[in-house]
N, C-alpha and C. Protein backbone atom coordinates (compact mmCIF):
# COMPACT_ATOMS: atom_id res chain seq x y z
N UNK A 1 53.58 -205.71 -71.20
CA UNK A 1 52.20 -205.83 -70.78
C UNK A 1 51.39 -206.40 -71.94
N UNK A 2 50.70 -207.52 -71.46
CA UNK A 2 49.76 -207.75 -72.73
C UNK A 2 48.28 -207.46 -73.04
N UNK A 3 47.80 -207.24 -73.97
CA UNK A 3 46.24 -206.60 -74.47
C UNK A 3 46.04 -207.44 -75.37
N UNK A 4 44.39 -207.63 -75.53
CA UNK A 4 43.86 -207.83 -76.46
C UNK A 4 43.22 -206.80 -77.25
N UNK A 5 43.27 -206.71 -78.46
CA UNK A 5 42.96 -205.91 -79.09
C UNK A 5 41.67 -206.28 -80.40
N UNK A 6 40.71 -205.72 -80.17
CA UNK A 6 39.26 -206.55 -80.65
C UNK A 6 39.29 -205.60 -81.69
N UNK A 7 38.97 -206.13 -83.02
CA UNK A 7 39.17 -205.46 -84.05
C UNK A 7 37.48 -205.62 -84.50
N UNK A 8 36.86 -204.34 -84.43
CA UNK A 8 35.73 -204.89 -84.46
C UNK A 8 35.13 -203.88 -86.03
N UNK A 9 33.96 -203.90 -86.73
CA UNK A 9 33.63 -203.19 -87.72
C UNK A 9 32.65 -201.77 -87.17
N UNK A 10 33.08 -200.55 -87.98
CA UNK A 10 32.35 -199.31 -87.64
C UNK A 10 30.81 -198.91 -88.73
N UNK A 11 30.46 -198.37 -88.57
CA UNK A 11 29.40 -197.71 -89.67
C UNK A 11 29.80 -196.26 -90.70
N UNK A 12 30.94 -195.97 -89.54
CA UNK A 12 31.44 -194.72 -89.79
C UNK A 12 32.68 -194.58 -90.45
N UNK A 13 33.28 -195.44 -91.56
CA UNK A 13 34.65 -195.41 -91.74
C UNK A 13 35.25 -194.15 -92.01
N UNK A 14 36.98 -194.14 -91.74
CA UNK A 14 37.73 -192.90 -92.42
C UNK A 14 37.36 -192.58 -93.55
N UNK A 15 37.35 -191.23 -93.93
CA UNK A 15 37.08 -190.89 -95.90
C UNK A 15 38.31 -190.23 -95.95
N UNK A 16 39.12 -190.25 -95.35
CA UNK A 16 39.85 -189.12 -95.81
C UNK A 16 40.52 -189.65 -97.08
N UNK A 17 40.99 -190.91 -97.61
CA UNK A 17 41.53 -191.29 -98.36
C UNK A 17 42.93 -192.24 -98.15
N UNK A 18 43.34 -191.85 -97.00
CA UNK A 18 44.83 -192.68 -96.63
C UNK A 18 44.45 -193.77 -95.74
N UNK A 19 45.12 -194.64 -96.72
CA UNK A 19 44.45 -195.94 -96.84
C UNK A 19 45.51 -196.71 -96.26
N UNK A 20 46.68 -195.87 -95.09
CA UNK A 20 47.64 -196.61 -94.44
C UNK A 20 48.58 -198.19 -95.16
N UNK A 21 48.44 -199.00 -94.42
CA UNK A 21 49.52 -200.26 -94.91
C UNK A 21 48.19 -201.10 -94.80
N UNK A 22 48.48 -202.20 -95.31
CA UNK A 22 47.53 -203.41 -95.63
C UNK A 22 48.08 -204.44 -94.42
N UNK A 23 46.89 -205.14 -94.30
CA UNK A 23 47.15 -205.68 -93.23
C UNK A 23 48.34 -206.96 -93.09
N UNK A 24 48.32 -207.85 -94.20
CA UNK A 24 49.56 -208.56 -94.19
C UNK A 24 50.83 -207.90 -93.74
N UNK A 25 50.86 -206.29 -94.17
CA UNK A 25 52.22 -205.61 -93.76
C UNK A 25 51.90 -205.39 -92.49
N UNK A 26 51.09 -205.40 -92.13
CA UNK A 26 51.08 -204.97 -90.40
C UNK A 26 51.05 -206.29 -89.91
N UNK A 27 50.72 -207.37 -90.06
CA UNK A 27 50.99 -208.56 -89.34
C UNK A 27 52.81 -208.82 -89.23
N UNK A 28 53.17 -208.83 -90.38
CA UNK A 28 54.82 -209.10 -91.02
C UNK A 28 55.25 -208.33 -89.95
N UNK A 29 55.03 -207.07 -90.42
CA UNK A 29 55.56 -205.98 -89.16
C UNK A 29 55.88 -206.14 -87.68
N UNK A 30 54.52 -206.39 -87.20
CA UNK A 30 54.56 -207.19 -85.68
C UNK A 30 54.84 -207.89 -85.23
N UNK A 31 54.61 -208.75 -86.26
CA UNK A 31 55.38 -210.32 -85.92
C UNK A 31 56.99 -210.06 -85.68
N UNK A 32 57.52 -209.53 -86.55
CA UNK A 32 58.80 -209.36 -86.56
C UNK A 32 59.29 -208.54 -85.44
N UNK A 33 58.79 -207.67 -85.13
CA UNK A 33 58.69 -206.75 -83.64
C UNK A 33 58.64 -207.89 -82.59
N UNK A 34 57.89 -208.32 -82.86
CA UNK A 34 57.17 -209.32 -81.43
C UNK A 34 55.89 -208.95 -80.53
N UNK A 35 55.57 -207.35 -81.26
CA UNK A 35 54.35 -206.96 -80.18
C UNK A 35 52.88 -208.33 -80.61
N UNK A 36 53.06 -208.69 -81.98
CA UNK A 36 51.97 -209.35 -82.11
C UNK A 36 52.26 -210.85 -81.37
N UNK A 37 51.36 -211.33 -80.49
CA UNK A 37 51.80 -213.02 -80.01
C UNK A 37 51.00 -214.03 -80.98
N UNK A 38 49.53 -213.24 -81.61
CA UNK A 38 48.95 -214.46 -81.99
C UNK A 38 47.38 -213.23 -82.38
N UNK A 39 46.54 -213.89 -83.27
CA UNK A 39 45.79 -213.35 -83.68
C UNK A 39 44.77 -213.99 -85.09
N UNK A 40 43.52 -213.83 -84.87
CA UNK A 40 43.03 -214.40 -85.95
C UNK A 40 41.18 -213.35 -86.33
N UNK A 41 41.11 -214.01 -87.47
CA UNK A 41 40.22 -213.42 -88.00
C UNK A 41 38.46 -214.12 -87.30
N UNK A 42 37.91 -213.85 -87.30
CA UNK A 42 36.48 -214.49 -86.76
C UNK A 42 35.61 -215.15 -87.91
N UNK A 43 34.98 -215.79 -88.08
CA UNK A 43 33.54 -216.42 -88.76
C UNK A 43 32.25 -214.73 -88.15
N UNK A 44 31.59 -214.92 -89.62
CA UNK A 44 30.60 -213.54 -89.65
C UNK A 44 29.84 -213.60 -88.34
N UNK A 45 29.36 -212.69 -88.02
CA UNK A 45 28.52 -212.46 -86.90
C UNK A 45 27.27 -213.67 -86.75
N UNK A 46 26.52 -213.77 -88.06
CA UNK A 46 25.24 -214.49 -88.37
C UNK A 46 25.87 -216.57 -87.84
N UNK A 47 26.94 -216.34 -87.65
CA UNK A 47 27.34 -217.72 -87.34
C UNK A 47 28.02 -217.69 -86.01
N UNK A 48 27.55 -217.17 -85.16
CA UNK A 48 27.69 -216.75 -83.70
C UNK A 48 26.35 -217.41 -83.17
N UNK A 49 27.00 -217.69 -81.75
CA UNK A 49 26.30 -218.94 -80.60
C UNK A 49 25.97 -217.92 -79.36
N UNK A 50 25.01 -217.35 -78.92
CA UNK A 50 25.27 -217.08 -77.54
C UNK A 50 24.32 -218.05 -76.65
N UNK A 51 25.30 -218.22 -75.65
CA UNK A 51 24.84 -219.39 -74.56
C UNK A 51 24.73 -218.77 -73.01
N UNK A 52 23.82 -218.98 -72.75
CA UNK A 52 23.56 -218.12 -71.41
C UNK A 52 22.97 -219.41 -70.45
N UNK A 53 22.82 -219.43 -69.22
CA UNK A 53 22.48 -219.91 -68.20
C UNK A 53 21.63 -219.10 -67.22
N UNK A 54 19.97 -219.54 -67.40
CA UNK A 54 18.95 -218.63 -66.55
C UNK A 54 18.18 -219.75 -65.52
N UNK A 55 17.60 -219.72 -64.49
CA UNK A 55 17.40 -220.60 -63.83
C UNK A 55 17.74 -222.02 -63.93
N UNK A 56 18.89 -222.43 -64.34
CA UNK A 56 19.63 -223.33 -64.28
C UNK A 56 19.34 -224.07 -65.51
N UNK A 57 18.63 -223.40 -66.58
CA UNK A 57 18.57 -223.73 -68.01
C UNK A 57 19.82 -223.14 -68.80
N UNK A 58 20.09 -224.26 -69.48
CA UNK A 58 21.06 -223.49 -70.67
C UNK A 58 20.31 -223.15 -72.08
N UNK A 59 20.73 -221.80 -71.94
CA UNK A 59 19.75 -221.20 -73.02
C UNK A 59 20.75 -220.62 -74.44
N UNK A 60 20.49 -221.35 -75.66
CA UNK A 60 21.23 -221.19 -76.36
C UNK A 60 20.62 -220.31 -77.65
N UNK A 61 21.55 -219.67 -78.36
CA UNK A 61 20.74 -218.39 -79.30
C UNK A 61 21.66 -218.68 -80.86
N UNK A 62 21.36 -219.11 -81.67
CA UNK A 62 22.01 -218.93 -82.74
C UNK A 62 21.87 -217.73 -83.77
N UNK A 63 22.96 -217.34 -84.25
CA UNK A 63 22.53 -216.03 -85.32
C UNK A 63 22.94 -214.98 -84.72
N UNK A 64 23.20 -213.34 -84.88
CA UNK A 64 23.42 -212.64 -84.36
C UNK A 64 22.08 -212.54 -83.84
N UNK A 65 22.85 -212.19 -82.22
CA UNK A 65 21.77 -211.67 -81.26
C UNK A 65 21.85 -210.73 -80.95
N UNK A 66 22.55 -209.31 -81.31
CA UNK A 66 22.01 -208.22 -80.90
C UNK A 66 21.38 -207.34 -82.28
N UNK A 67 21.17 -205.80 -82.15
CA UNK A 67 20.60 -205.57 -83.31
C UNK A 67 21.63 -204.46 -83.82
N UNK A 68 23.02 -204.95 -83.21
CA UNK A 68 24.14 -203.49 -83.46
C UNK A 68 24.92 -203.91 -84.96
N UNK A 69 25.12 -203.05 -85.42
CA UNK A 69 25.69 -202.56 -86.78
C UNK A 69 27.29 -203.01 -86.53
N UNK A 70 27.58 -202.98 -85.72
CA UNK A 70 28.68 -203.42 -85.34
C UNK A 70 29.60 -204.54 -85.09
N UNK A 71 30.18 -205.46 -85.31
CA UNK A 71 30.48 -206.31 -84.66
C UNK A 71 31.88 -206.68 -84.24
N UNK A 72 32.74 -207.55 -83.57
CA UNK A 72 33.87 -207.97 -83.28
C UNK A 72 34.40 -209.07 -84.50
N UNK A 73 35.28 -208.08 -85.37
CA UNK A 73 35.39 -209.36 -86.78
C UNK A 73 36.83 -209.83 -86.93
N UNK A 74 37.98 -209.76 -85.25
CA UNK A 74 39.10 -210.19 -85.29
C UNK A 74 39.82 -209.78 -84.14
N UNK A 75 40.52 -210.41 -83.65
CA UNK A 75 41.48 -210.23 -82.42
C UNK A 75 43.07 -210.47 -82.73
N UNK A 76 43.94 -209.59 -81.90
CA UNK A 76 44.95 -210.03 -81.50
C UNK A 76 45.34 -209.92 -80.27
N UNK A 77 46.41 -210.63 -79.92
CA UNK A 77 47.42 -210.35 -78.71
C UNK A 77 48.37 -209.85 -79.16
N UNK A 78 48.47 -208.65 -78.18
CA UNK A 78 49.76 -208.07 -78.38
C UNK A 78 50.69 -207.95 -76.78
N UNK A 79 51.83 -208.28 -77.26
CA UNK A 79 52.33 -207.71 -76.04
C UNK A 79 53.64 -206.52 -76.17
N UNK A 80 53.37 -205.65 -75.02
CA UNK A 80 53.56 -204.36 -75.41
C UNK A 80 54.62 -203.73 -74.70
N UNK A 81 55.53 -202.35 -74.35
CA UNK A 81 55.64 -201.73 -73.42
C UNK A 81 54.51 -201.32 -72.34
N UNK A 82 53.61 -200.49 -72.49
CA UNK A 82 53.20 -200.02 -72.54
C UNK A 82 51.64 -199.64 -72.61
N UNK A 83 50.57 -198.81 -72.86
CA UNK A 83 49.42 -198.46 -73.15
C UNK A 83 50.40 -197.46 -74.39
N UNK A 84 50.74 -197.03 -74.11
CA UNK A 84 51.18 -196.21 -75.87
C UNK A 84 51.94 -196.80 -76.71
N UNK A 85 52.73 -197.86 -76.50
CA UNK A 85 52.60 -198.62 -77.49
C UNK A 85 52.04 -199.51 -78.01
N UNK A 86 51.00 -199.88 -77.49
CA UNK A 86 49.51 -200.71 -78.11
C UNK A 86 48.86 -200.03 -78.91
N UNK A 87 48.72 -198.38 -78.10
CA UNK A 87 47.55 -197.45 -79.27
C UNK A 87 49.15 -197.44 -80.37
N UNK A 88 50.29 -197.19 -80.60
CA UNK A 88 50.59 -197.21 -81.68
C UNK A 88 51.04 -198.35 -82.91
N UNK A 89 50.54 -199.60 -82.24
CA UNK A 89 50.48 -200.70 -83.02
C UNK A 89 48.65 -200.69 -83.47
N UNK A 90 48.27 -200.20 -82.61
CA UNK A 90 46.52 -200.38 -82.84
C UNK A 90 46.90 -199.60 -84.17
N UNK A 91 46.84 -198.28 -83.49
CA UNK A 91 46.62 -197.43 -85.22
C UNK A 91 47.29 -197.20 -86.02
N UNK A 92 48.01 -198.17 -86.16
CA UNK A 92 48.62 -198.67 -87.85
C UNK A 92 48.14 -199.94 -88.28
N UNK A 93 47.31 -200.47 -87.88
CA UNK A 93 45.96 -201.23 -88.30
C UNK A 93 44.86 -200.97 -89.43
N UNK A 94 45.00 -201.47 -90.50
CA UNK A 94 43.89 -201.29 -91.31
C UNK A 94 42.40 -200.68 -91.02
N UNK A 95 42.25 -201.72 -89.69
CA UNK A 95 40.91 -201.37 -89.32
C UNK A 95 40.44 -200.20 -88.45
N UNK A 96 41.85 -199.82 -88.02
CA UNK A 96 41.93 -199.07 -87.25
C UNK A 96 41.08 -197.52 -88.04
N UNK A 97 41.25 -197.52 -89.64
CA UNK A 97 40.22 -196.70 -90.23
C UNK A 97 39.35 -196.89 -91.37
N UNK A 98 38.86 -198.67 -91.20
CA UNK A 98 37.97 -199.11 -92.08
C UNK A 98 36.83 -198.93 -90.76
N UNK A 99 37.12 -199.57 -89.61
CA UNK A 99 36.50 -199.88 -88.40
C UNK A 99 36.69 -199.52 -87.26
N UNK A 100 37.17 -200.40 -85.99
CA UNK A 100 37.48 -199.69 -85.12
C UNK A 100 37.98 -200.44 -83.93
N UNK A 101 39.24 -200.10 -83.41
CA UNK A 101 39.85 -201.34 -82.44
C UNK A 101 39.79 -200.88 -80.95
N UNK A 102 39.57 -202.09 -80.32
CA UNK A 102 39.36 -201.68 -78.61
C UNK A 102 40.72 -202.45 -77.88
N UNK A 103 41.79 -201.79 -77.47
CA UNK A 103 42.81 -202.45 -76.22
C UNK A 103 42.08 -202.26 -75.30
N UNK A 104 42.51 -203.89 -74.86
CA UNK A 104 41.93 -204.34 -73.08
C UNK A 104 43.04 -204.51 -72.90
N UNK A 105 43.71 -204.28 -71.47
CA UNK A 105 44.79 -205.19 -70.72
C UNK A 105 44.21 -206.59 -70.23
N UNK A 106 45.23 -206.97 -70.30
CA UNK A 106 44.65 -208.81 -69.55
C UNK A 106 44.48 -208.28 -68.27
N UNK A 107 43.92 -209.21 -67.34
CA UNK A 107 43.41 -208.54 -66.13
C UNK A 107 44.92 -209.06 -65.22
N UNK A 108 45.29 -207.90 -64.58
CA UNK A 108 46.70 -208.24 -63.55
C UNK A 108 46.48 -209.25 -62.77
N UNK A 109 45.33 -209.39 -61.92
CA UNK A 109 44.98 -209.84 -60.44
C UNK A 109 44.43 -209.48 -59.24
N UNK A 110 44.57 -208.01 -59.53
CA UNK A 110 44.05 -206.88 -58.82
C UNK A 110 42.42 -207.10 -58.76
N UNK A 111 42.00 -206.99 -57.77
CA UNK A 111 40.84 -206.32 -57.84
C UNK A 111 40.38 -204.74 -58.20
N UNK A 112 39.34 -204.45 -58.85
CA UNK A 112 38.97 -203.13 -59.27
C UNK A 112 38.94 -202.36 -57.83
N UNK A 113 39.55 -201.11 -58.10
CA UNK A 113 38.84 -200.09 -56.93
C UNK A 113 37.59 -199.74 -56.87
């Protein structure tokens, strides 16, 4: 099954001190697994485009446009068994306790109930 996994930044990082594997070892890692397919890092928030369409204007926004502390600062694909083996590739992720990662499944085809 495949997910994307949005590696995004927290306000709240881990303190505890365990500072897990670095992320090159977790790429090496995956890669070599195969759960990782592909993945990259983002350009800062402040160099973000949002483009919207309102009465048939295209309305374009440069700069971060929201006012959240937060942002999306990297993605991967993974493909997985599973939902538990995504959360256990997620959280052996760096960011997983600098920041904070979200698995999506790709969408099946299904419609939502």
């Amino acid at each position: 099954m495949r997910y994307v996994m949005f590696v995004a930044t927290d306000t709240e990082p881990d303190r505890s001190g365990d500072e897990g594997i670095g992320i090159d070892q977790w790429v090496d890692e995956n890669d070599a697994r195969g759960t990782r397919i592909e993945g990259q890092r983002l350009q800062h928030v402040r160099d973000a485009t949002l483009v919207r369409v309102r009465d048939g204007e295209t309305i374009v926004t440069d700069g971060p446009f929201t006012e959240s502390k937060e942002w999306i600062a990297g993605y991967d694909i993974l493909e997985c068994r599973d939902l538990d083996e995504a959360i256990e590739v997620a959280s052996r992720h760096p960011m997983a306790r600098g920041g904070r990662i979200e698995l999506r499944p790709f969408w099946n085809g299904e419609e939502d109930e």
